[in-house]
N, C-alpha and C. Protein backbone atom coordinates (compact mmCIF):
# COMPACT_ATOMS: atom_id res chain seq x y z
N UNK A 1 150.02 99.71 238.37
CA UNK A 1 149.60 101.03 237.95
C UNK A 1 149.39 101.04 236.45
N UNK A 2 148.46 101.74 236.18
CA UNK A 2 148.31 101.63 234.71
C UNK A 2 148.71 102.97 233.93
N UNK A 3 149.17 102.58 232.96
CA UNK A 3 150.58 103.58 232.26
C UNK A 3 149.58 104.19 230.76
N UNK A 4 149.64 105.45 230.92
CA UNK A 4 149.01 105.97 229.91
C UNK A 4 149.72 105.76 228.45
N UNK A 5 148.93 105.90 227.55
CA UNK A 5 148.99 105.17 225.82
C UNK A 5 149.71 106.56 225.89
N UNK A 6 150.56 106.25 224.57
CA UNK A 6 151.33 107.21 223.98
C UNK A 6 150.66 108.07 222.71
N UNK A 7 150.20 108.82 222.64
CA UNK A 7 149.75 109.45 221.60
C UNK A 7 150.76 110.21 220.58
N UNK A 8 150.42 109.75 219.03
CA UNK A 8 150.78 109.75 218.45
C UNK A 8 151.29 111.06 217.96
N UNK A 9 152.48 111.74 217.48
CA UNK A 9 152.10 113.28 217.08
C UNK A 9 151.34 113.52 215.87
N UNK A 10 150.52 114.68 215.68
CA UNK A 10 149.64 114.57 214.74
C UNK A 10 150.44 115.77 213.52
N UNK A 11 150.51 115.60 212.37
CA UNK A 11 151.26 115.57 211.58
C UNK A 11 150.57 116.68 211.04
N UNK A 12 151.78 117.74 210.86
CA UNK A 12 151.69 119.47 210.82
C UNK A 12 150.16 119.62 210.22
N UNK A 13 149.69 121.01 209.96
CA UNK A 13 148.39 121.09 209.39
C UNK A 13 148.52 121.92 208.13
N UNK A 14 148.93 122.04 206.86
CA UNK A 14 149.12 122.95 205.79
C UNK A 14 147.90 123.36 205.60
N UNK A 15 147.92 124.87 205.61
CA UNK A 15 147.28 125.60 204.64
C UNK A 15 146.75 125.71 203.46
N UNK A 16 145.52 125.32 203.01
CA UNK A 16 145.63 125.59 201.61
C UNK A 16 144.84 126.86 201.34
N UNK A 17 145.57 127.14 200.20
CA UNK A 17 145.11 128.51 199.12
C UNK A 17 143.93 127.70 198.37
N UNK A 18 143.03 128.77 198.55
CA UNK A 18 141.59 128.62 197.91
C UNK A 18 141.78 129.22 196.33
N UNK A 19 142.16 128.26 195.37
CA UNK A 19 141.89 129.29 193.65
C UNK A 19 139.97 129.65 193.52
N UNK A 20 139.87 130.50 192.88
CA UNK A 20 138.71 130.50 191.75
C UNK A 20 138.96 129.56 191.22
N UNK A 21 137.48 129.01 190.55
CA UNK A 21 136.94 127.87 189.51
C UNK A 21 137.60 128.25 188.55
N UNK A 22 138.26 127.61 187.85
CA UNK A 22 138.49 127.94 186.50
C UNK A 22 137.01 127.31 185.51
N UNK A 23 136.77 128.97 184.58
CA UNK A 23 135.79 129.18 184.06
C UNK A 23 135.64 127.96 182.99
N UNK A 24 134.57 127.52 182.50
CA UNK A 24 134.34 126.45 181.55
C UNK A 24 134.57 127.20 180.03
N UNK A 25 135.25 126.53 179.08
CA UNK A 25 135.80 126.87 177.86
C UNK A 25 133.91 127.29 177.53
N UNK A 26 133.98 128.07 176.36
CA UNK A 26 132.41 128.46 175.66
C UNK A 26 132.48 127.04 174.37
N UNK A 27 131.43 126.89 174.57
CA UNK A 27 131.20 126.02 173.21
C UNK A 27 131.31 126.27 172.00
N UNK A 28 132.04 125.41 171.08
CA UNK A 28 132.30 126.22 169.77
C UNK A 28 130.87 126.80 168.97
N UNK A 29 131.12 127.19 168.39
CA UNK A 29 129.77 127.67 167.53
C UNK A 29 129.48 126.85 166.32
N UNK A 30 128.40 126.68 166.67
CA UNK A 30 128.10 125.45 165.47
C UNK A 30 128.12 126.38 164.09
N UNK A 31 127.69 125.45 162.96
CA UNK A 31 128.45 125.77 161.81
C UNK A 31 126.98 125.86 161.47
N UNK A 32 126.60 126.96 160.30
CA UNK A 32 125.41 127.55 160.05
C UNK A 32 124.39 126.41 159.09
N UNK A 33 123.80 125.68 159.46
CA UNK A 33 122.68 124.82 158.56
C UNK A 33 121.87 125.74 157.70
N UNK A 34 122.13 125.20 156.39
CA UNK A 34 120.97 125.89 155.48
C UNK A 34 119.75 125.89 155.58
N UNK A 35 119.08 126.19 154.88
CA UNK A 35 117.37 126.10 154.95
C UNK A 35 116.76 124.52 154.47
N UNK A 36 117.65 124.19 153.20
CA UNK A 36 117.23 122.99 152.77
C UNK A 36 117.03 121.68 153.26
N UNK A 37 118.82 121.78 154.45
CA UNK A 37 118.92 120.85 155.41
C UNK A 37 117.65 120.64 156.75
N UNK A 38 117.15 121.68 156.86
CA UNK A 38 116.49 122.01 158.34
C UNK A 38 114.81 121.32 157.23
N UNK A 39 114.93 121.78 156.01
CA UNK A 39 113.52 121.60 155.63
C UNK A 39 113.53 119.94 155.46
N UNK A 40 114.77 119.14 155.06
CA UNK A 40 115.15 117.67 154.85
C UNK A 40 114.73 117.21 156.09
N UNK A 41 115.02 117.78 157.18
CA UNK A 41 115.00 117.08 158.32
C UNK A 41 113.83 117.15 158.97
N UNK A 42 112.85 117.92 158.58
CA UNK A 42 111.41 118.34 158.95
C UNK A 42 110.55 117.12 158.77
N UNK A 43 110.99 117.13 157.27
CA UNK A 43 110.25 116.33 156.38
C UNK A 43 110.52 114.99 157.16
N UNK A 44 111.37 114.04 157.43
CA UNK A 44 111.98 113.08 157.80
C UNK A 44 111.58 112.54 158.71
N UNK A 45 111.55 113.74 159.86
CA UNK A 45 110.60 113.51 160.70
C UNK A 45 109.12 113.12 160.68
N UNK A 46 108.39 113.74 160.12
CA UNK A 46 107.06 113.47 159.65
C UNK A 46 106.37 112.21 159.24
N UNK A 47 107.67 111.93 158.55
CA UNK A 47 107.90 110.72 157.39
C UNK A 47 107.81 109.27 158.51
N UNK A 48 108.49 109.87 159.88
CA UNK A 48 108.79 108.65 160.49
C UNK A 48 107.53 108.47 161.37
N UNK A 49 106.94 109.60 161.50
CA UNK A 49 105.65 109.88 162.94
C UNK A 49 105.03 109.63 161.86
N UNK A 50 104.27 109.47 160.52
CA UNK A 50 103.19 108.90 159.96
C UNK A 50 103.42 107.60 159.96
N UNK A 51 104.91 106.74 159.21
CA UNK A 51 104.96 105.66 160.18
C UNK A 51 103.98 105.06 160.64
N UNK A 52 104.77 105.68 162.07
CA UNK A 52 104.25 105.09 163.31
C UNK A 52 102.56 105.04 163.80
N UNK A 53 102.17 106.52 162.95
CA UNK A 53 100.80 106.20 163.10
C UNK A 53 100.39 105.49 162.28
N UNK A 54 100.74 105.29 161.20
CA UNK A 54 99.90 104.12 160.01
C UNK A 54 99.82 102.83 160.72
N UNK A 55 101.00 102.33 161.39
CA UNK A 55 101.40 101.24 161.65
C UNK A 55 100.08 101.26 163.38
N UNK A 56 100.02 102.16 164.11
CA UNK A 56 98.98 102.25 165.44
C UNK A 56 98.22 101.91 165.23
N UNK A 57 97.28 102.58 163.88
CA UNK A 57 96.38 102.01 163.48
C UNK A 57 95.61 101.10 162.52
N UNK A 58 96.42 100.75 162.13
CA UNK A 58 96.42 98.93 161.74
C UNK A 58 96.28 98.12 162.94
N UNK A 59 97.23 98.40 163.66
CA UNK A 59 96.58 97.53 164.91
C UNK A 59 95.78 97.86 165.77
N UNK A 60 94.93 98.97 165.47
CA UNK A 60 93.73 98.74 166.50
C UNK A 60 92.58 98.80 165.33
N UNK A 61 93.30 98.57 164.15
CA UNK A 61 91.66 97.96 163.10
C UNK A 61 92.02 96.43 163.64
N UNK A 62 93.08 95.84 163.22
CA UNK A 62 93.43 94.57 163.46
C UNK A 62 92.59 94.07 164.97
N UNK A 63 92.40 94.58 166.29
CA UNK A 63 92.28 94.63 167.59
C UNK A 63 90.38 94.52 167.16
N UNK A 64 90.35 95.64 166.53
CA UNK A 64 88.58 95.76 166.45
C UNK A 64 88.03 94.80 166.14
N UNK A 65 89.01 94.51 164.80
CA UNK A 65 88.18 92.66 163.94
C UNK A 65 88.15 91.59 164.98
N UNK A 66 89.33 91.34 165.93
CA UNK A 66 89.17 90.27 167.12
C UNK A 66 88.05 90.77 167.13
N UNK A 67 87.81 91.88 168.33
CA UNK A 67 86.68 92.14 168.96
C UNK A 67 85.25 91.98 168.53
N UNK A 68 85.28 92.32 167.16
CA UNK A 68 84.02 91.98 167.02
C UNK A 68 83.75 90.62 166.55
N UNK A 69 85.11 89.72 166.55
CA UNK A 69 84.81 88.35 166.12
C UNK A 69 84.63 87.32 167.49
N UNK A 70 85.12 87.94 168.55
CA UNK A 70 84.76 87.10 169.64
C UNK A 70 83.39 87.98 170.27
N UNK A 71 82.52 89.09 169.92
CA UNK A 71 81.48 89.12 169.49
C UNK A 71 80.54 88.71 169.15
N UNK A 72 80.70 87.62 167.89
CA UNK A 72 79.77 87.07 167.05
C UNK A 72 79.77 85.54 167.44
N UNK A 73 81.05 85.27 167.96
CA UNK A 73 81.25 83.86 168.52
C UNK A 73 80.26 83.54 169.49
N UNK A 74 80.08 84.32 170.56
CA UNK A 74 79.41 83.56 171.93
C UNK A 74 78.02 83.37 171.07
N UNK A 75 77.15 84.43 170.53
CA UNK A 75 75.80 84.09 169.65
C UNK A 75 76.01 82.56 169.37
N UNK A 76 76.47 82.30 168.52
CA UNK A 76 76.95 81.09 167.61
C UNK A 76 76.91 79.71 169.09
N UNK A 77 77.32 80.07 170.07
CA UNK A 77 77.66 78.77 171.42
C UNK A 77 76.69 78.78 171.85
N UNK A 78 76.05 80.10 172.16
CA UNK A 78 75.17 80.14 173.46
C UNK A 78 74.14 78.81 172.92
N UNK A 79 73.96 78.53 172.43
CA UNK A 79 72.43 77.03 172.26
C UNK A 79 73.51 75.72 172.94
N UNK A 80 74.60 75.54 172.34
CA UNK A 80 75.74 74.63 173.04
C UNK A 80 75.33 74.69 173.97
N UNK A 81 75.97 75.69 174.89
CA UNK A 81 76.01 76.15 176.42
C UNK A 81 74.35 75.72 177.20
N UNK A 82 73.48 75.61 176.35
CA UNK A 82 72.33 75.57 177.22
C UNK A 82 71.88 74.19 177.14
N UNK A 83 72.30 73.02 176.38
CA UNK A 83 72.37 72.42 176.26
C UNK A 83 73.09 71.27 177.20
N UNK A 84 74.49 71.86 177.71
CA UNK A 84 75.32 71.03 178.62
C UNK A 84 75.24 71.23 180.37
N UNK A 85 74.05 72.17 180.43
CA UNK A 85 73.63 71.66 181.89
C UNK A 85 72.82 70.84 181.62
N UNK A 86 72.02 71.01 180.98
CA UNK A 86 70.60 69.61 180.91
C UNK A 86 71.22 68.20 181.14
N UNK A 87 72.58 67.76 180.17
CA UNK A 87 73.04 67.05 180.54
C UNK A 87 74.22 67.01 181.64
N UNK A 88 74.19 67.71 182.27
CA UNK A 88 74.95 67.23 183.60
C UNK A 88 73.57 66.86 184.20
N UNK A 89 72.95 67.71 184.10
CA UNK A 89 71.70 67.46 185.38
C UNK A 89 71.43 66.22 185.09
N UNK A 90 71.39 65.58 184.37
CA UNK A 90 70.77 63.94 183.63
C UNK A 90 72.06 63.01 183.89
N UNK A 91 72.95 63.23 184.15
CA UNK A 91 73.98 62.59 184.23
C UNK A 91 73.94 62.24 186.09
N UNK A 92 73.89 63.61 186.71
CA UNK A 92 74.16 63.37 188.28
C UNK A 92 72.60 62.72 188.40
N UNK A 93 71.60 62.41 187.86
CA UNK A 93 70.48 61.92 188.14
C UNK A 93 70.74 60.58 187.87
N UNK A 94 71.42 59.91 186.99
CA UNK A 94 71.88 58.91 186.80
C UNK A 94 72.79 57.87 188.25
N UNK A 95 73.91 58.91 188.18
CA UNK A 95 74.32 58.55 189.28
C UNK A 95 73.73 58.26 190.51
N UNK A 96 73.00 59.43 190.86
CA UNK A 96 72.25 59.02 192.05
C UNK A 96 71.35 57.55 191.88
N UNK A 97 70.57 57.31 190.72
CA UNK A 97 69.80 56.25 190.79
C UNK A 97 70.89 54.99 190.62
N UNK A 98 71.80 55.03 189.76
CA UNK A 98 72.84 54.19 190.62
C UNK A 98 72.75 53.99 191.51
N UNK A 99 73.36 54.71 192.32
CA UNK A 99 73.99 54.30 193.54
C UNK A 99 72.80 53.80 194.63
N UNK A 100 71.77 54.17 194.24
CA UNK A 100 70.30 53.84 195.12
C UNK A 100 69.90 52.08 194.68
């Protein structure tokens, strides 16, 4: 016969009391900045965003000069370039009469 499992007792159930949130402290109040400070820091800013643009565009003058120097380059090849099929073509003509 098979003997039923013993179940365990399940261990009392307490109550809990629900508090309210305790409210979040207010933030202190910041301490009053002058005019001079706020105008220092304006400035500073500015100072750093011209920066950054002086420095942007340097490199896309820098970017342009490539560009227009690999531009002027292919002019300068292209007679090369028309030049080195003729000789392949003269070369595999070679071969072939070789090999004939």
């Amino acid at each position: 016969m098979a003997t039923a499992k013993k179940v365990a007792p399940k261990a009392a159930t307490t109550t809990k009391k629900v508090t309210a949130p305790a409210k979040a402290p207010k933030p202190a109040a910041k301490a009053p900045v002058s005019k001079t400070t706020k105008a220092i820091a304006k400035l500073t800013a500015n100072i750093k965003l011209t920066e950054r643009k002086n420095k942007i565009a340097a490199e896309i003058n820098a970017l342009r000069d490539q560009r227009t120097a690999l531009k002027v380059a292919p002019v300068v090849a292209a007679p090369k370039a028309t030049v080195a099929p003729k000789a392949a073509a003269s070369a595999k003509k070679a071969k072939r009469t070789a090999k004939n």
